[in-house]
C-alpha atoms as a PDB file:
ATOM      1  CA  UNK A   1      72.955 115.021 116.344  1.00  0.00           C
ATOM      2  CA  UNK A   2      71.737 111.762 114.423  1.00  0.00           C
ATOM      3  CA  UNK A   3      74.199 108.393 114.864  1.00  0.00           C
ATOM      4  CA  UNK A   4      73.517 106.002 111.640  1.00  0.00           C
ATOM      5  CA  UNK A   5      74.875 102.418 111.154  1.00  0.00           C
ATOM      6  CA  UNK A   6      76.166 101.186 107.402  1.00  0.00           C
ATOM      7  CA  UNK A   7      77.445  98.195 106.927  1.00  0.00           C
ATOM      8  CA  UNK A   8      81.126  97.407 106.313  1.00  0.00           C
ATOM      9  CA  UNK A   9      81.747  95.074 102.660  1.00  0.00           C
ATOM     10  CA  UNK A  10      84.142  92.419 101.346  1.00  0.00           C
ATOM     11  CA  UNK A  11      84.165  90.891  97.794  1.00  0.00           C
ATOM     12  CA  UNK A  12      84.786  87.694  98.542  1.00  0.00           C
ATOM     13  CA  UNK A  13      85.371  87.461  94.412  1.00  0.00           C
ATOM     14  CA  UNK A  14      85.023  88.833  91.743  1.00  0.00           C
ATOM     15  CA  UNK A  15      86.726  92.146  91.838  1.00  0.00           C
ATOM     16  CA  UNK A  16      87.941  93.541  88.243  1.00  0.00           C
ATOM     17  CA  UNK A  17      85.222  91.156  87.048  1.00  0.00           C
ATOM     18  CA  UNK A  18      82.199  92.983  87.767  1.00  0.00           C
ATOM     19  CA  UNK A  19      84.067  95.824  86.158  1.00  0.00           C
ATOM     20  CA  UNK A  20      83.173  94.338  82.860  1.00  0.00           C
ATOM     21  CA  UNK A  21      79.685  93.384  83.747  1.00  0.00           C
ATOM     22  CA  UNK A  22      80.455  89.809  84.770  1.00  0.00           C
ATOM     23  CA  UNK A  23      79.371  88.058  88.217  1.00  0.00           C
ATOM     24  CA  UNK A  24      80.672  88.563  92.089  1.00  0.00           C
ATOM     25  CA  UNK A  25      79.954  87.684  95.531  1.00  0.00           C
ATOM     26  CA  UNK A  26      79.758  90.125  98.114  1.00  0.00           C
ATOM     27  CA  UNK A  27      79.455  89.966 101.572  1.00  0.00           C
ATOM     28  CA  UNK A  28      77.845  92.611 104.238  1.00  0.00           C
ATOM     29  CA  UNK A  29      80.204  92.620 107.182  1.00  0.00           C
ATOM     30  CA  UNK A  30      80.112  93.376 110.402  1.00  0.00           C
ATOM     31  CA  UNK A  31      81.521  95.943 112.462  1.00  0.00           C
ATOM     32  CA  UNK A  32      80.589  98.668 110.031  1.00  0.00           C
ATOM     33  CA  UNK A  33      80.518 102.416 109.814  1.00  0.00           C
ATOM     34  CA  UNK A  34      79.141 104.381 112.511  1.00  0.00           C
ATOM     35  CA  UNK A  35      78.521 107.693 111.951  1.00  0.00           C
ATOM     36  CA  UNK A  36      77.659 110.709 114.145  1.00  0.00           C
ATOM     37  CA  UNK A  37      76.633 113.701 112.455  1.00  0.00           C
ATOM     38  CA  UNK A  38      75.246 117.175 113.230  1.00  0.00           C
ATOM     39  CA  UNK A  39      75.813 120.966 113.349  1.00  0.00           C
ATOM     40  CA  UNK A  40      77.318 120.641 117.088  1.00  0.00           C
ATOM     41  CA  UNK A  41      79.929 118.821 116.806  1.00  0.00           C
ATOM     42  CA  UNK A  42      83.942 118.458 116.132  1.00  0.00           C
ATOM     43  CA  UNK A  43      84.286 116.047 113.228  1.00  0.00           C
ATOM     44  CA  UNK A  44      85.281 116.101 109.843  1.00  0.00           C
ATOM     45  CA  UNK A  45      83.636 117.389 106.244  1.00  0.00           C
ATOM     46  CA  UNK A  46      83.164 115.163 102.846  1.00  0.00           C
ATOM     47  CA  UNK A  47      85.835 115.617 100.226  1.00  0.00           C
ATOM     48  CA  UNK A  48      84.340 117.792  97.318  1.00  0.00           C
ATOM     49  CA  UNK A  49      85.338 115.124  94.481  1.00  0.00           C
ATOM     50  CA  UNK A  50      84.335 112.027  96.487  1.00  0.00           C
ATOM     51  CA  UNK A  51      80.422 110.432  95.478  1.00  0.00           C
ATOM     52  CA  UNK A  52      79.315 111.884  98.779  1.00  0.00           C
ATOM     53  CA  UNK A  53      80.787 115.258  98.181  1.00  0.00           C
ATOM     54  CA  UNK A  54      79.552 115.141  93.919  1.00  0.00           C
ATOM     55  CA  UNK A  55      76.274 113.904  95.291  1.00  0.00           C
ATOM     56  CA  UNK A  56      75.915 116.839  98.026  1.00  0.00           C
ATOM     57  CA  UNK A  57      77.203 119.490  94.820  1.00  0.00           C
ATOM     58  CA  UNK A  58      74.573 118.224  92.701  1.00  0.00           C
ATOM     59  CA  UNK A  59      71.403 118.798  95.074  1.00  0.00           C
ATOM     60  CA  UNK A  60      73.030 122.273  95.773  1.00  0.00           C
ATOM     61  CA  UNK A  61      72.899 121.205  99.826  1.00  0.00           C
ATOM     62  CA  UNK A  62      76.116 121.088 102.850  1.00  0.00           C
ATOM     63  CA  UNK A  63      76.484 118.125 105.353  1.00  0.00           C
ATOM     64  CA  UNK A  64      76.407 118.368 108.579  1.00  0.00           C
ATOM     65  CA  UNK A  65      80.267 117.594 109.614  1.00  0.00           C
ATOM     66  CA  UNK A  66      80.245 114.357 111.102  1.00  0.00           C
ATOM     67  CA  UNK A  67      82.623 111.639 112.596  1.00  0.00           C
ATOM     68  CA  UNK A  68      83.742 107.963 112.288  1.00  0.00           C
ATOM     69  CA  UNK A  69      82.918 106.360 115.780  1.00  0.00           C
ATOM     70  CA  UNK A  70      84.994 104.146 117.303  1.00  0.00           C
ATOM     71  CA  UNK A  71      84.624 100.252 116.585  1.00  0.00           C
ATOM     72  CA  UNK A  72      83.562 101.276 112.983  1.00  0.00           C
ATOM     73  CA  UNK A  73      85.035  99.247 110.251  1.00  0.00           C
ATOM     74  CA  UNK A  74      88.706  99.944 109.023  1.00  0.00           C
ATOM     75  CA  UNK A  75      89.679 101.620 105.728  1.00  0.00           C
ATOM     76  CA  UNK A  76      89.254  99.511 102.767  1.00  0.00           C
ATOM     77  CA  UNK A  77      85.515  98.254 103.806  1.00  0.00           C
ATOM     78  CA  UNK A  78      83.151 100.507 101.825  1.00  0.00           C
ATOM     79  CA  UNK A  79      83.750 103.364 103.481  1.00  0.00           C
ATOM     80  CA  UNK A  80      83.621 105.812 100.526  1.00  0.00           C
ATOM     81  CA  UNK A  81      80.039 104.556  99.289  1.00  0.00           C
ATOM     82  CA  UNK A  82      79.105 104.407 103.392  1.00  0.00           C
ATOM     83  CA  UNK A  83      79.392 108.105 103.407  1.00  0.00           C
ATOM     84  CA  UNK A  84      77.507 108.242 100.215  1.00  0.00           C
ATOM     85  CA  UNK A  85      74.600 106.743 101.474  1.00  0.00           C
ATOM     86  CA  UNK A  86      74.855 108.934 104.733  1.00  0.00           C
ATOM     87  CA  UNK A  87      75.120 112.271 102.404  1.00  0.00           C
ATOM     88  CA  UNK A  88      71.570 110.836 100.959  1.00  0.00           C
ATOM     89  CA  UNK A  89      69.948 110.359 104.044  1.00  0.00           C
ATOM     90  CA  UNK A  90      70.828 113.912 104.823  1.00  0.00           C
ATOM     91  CA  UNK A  91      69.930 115.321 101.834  1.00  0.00           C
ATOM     92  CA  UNK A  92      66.742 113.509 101.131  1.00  0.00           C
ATOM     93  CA  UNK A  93      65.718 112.686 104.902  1.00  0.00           C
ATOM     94  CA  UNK A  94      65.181 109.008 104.402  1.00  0.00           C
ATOM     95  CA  UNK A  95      67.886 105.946 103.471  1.00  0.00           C
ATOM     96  CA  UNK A  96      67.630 105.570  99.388  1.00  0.00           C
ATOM     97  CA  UNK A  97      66.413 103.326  97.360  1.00  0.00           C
ATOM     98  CA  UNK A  98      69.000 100.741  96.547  1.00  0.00           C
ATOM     99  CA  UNK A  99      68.070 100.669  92.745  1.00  0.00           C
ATOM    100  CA  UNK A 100      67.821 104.481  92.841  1.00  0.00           C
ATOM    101  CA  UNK A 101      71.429 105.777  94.190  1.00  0.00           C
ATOM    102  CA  UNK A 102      73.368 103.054  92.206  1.00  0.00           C
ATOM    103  CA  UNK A 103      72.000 104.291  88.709  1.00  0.00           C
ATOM    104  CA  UNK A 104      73.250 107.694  90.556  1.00  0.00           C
ATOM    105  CA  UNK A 105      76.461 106.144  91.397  1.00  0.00           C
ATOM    106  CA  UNK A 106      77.319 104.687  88.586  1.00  0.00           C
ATOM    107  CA  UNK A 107      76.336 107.837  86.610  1.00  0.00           C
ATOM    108  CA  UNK A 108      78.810 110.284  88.679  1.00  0.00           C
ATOM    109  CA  UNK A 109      81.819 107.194  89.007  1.00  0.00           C
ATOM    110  CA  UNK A 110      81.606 105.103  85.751  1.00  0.00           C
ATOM    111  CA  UNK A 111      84.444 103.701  86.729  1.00  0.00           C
ATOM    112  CA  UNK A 112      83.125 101.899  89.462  1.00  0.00           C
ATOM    113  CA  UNK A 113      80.667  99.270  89.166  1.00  0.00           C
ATOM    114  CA  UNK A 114      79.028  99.757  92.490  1.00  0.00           C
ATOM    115  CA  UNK A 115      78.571  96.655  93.650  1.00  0.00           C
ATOM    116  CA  UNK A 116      79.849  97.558  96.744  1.00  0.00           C
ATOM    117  CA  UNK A 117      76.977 100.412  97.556  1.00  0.00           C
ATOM    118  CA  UNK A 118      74.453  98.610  96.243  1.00  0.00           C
ATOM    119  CA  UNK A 119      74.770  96.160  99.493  1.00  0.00           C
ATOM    120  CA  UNK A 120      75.409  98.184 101.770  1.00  0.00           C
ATOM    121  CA  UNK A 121      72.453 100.024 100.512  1.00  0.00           C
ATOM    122  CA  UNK A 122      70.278  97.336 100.553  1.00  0.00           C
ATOM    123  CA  UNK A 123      71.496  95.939 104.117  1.00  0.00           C
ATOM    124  CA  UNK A 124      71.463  99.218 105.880  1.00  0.00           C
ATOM    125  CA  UNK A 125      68.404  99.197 108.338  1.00  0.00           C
ATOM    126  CA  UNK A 126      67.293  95.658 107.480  1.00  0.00           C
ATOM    127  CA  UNK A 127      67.383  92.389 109.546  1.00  0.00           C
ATOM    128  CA  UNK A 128      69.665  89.839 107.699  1.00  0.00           C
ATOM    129  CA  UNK A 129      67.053  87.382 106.621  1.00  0.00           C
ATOM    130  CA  UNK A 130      69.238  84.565 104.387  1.00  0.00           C
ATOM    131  CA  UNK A 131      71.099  82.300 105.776  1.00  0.00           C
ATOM    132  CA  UNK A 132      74.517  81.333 106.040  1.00  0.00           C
ATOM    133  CA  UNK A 133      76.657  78.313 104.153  1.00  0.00           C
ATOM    134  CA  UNK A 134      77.994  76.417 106.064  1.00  0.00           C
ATOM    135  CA  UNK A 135      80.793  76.718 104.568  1.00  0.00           C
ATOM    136  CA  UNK A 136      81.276  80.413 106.290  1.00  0.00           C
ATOM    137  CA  UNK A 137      82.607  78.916 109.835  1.00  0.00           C
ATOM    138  CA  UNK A 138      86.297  78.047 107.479  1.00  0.00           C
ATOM    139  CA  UNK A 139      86.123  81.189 106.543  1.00  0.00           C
ATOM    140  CA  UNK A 140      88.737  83.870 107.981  1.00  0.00           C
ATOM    141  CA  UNK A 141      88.629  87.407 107.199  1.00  0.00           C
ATOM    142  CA  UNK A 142      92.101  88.827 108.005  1.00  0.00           C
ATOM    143  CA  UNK A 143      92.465  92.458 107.973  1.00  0.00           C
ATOM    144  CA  UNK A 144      96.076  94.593 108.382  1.00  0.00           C
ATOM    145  CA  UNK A 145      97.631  95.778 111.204  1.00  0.00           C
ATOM    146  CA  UNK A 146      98.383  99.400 110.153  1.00  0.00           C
ATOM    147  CA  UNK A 147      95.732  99.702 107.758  1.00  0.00           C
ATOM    148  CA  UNK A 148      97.214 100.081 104.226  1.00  0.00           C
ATOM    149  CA  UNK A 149      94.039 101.365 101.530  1.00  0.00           C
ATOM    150  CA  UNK A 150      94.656 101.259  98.010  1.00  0.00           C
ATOM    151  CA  UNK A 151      92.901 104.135  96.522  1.00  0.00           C
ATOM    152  CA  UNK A 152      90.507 102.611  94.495  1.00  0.00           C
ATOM    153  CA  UNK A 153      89.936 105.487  92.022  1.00  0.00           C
ATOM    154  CA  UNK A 154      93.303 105.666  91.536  1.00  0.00           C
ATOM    155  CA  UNK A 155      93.443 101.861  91.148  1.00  0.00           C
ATOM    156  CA  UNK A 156      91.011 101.772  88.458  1.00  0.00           C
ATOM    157  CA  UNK A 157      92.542 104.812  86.532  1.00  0.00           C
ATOM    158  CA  UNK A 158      95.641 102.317  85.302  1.00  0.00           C
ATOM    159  CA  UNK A 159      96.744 101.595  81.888  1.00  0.00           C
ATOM    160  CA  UNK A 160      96.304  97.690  81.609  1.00  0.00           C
ATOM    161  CA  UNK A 161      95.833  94.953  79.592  1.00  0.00           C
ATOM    162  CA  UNK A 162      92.281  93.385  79.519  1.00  0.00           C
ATOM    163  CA  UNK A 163      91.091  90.852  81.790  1.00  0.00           C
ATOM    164  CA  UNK A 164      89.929  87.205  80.689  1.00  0.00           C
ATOM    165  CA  UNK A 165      86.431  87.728  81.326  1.00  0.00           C
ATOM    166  CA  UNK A 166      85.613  83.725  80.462  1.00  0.00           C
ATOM    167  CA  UNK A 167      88.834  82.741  82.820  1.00  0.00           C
ATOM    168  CA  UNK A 168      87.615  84.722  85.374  1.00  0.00           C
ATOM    169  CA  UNK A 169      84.181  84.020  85.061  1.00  0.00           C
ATOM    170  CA  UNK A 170      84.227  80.194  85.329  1.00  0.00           C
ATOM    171  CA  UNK A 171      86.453  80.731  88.286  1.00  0.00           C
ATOM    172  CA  UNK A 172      83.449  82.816  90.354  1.00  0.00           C
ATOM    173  CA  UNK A 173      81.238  80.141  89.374  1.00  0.00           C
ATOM    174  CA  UNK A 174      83.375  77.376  90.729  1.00  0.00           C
ATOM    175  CA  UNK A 175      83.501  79.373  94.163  1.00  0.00           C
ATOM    176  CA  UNK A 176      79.427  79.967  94.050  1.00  0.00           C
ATOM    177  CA  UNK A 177      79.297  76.064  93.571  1.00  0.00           C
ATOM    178  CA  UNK A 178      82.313  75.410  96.516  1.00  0.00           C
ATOM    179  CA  UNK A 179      79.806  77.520  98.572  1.00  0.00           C
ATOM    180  CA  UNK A 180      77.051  75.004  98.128  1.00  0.00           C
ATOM    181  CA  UNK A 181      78.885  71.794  98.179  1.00  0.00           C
ATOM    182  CA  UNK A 182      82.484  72.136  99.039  1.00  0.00           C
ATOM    183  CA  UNK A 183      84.742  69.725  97.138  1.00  0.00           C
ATOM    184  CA  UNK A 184      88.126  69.104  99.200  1.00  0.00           C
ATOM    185  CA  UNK A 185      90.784  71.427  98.281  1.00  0.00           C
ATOM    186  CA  UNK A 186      88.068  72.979  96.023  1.00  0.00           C
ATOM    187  CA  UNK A 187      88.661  76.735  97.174  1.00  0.00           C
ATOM    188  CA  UNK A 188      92.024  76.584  96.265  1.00  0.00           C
ATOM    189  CA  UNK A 189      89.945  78.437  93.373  1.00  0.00           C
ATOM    190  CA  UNK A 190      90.558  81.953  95.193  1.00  0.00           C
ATOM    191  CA  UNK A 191      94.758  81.678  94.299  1.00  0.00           C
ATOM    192  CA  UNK A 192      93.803  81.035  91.352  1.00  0.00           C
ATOM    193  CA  UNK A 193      91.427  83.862  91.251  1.00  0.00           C
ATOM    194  CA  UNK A 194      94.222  86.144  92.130  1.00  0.00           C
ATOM    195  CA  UNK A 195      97.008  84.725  90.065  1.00  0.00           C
ATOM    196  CA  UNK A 196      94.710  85.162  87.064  1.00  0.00           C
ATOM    197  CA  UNK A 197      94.606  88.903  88.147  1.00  0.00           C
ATOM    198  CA  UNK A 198      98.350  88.938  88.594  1.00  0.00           C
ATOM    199  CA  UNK A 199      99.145  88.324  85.402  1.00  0.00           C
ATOM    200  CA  UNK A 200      97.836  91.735  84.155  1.00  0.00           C
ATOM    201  CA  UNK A 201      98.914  93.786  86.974  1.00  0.00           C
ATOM    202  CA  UNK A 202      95.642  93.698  89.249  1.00  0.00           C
ATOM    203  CA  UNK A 203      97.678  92.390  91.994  1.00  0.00           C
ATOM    204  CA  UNK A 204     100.157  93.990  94.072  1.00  0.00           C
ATOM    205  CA  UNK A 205     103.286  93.030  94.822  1.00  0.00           C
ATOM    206  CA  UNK A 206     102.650  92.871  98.432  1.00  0.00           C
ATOM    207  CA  UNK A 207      99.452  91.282  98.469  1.00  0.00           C
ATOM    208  CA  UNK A 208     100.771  88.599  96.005  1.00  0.00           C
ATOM    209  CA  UNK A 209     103.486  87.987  98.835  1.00  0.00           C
ATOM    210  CA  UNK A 210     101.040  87.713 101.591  1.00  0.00           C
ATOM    211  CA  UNK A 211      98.795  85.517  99.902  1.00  0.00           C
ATOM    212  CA  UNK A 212     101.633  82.933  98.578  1.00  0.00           C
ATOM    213  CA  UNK A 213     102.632  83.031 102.173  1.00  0.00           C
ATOM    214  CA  UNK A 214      99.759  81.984 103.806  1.00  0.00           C
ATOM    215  CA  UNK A 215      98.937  79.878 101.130  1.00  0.00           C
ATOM    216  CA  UNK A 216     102.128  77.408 101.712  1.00  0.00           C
ATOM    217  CA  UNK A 217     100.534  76.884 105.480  1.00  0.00           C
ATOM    218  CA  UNK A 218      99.367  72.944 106.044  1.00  0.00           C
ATOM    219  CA  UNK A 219      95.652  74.014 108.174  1.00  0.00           C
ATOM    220  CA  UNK A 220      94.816  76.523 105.033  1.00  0.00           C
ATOM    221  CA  UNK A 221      92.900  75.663 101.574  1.00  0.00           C
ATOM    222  CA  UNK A 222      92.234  78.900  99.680  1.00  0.00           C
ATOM    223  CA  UNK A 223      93.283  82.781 100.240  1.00  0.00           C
ATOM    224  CA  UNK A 224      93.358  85.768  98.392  1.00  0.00           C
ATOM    225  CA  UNK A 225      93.234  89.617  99.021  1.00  0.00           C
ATOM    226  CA  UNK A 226      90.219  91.412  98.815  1.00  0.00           C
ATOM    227  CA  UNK A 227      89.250  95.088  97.540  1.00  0.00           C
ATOM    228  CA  UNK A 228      91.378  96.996  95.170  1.00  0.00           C
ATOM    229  CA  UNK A 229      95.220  95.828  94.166  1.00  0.00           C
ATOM    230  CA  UNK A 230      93.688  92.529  96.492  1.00  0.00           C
ATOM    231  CA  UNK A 231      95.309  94.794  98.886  1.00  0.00           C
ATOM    232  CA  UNK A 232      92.732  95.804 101.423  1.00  0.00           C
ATOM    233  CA  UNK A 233      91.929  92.957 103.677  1.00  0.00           C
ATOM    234  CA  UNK A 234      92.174  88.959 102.627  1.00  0.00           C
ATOM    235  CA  UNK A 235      90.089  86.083 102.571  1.00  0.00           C
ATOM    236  CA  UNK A 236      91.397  82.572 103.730  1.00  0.00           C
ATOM    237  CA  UNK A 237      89.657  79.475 103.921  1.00  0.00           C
ATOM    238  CA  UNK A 238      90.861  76.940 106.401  1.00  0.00           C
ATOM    239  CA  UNK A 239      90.878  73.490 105.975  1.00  0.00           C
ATOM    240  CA  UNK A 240      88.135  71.591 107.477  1.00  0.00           C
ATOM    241  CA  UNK A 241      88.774  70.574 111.463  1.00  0.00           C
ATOM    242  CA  UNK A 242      91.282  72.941 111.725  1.00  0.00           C
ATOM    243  CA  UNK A 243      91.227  75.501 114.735  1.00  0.00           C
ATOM    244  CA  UNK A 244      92.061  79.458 113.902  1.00  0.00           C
ATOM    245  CA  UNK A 245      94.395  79.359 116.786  1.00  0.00           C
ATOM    246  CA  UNK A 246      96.727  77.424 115.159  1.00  0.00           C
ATOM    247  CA  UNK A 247      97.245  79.859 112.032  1.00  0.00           C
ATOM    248  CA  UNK A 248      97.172  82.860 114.519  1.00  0.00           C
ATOM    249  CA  UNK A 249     101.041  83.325 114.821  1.00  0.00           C
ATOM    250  CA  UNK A 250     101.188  82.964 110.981  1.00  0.00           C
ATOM    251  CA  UNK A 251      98.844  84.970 110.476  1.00  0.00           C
ATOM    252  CA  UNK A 252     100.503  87.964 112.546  1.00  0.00           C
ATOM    253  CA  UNK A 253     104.218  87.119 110.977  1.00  0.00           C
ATOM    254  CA  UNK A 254     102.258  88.661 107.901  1.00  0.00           C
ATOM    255  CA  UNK A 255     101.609  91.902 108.937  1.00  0.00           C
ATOM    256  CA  UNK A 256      97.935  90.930 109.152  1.00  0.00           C
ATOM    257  CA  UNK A 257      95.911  89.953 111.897  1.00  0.00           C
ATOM    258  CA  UNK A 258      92.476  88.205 112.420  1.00  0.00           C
ATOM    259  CA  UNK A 259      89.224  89.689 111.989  1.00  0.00           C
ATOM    260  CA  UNK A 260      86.676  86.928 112.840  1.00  0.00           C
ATOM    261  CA  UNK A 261      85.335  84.188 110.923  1.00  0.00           C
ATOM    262  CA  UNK A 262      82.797  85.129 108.166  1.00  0.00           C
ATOM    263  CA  UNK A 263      79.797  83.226 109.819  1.00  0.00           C
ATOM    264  CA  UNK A 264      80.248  85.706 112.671  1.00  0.00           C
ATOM    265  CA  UNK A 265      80.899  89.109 110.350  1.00  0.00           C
ATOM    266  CA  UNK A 266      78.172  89.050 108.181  1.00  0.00           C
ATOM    267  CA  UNK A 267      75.890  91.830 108.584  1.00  0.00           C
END
């Protein structure tokens, strides 16, 4: 038996935009994805048409079956392209390069962009070694309660209309600049982020309701959803001063409940 640690991921923006080539910012989060695997034990096999499964197919090799241990990350955190990188450490013996399996990756799911595996490929094994704006200690990763995934290949396989790549665009870099030198009321930018994505369909209809929601509370400045649909999990940036406790019952009334702050997630 061999236990490996990936890291969990959130986009903290840019999703659809990095689609089309354009910028995003990504965090490595922690807990992440545990695995145990090995020819012993009770667990459970890849799916033949996920990247892990295409990627075992190709090199003509099996996994060992394996399992999800407990405290690992929740669906909607990478946990596709964390198996991935686990069905290339078994088949190749070592953890890939990070350049390496994303020109794989986005090869065998060109509908991706693999942003996402590219972290975690780059983080796995590594001591984080940048350090953290300041800014991270208002931020509030909020994940839900009965964990709701939006498929993300089926996601991407919609019929819709074109982003605004230059709307979008200027909209990351105003968050990349918030990050350095906050503004007040400046992330406000991540609504708008999502609204922009709302307008073609990129948003669901729950997601838009839990963001407006938590968006009308006094001690918060910025939220949006995260991941595919901004379904998966959701970002919100409290105002400065104010104490998570206070946005806790709120929080809850949404169906979603509190993660940790960002400065103490990142990988």
């Amino acid at each position: 038996m061999e236990i490996i640690d990936i890291p969990a991921k959130i986009f903290l923006i840019g999703e659809y935009l990095v689609l089309e080539g354009g910028d995003a910012v990504l965090e490595a989060i922690r807990p992440g994805y545990r695995f145990e695997f090995g020819d012993d034990i009770e667990g459970s096999v890849l799916h033949p048409e996920s990247p892990a499964g295409r990627l075992l197919a190709e090199a003509g090799a099996r996994v060992s079956r394996f399992r999800l241990l407990e405290n690992s990350a929740p669906p909607g955190f990478g946990g596709s392209t964390a198996e991935c990188l686990m069905a290339w450490k078994q088949v190749h013996g070592v953890w890939p390069d990070p350049e390496e399996i994303h020109l794989w990756y986005r090869r065998n799911v060109p509908l991706a962009s693999g942003a996402d595996l590219l972290l975690q490929a780059r983080k796995t094994g590594r001591p984080r070694t940048q350090s953290i704006p300041l800014v991270y200690e208002r931020m509030v990763l909020l994940e839900r309660s009965t964990p709701s995934k939006r498929p993300t290949h089926e996601d991407l396989a919609l019929d819709r209309a074109p982003v605004r790549f230059d709307v979008l665009s200027s909209l990351v870099k105003r968050f990349r600049n918030q990050l350095l030198d906050p503004d007040e009321g400046g992330f406000r930018v991540l609504g708008e982020y999502a609204e922009e994505l709302a307008l073609t369909g990129r948003e669901t209809e729950n997601a838009r309701q839990i963001r407006e929601a938590l968006q009308t509370l006094d001690q918060v400045e910025g939220v949006k959803g995260c991941g595919a649909g901004l379904h998966d999990q959701f970002l919100m940036v409290l105002k400065p001063g104010v104490s998570l406790a206070s946005v806790s019952s709120s929080v809850q009334q949404t169906g979603l409940r509190v993660r940790g702050r960002l400065s103490e997630c990142v990988w």
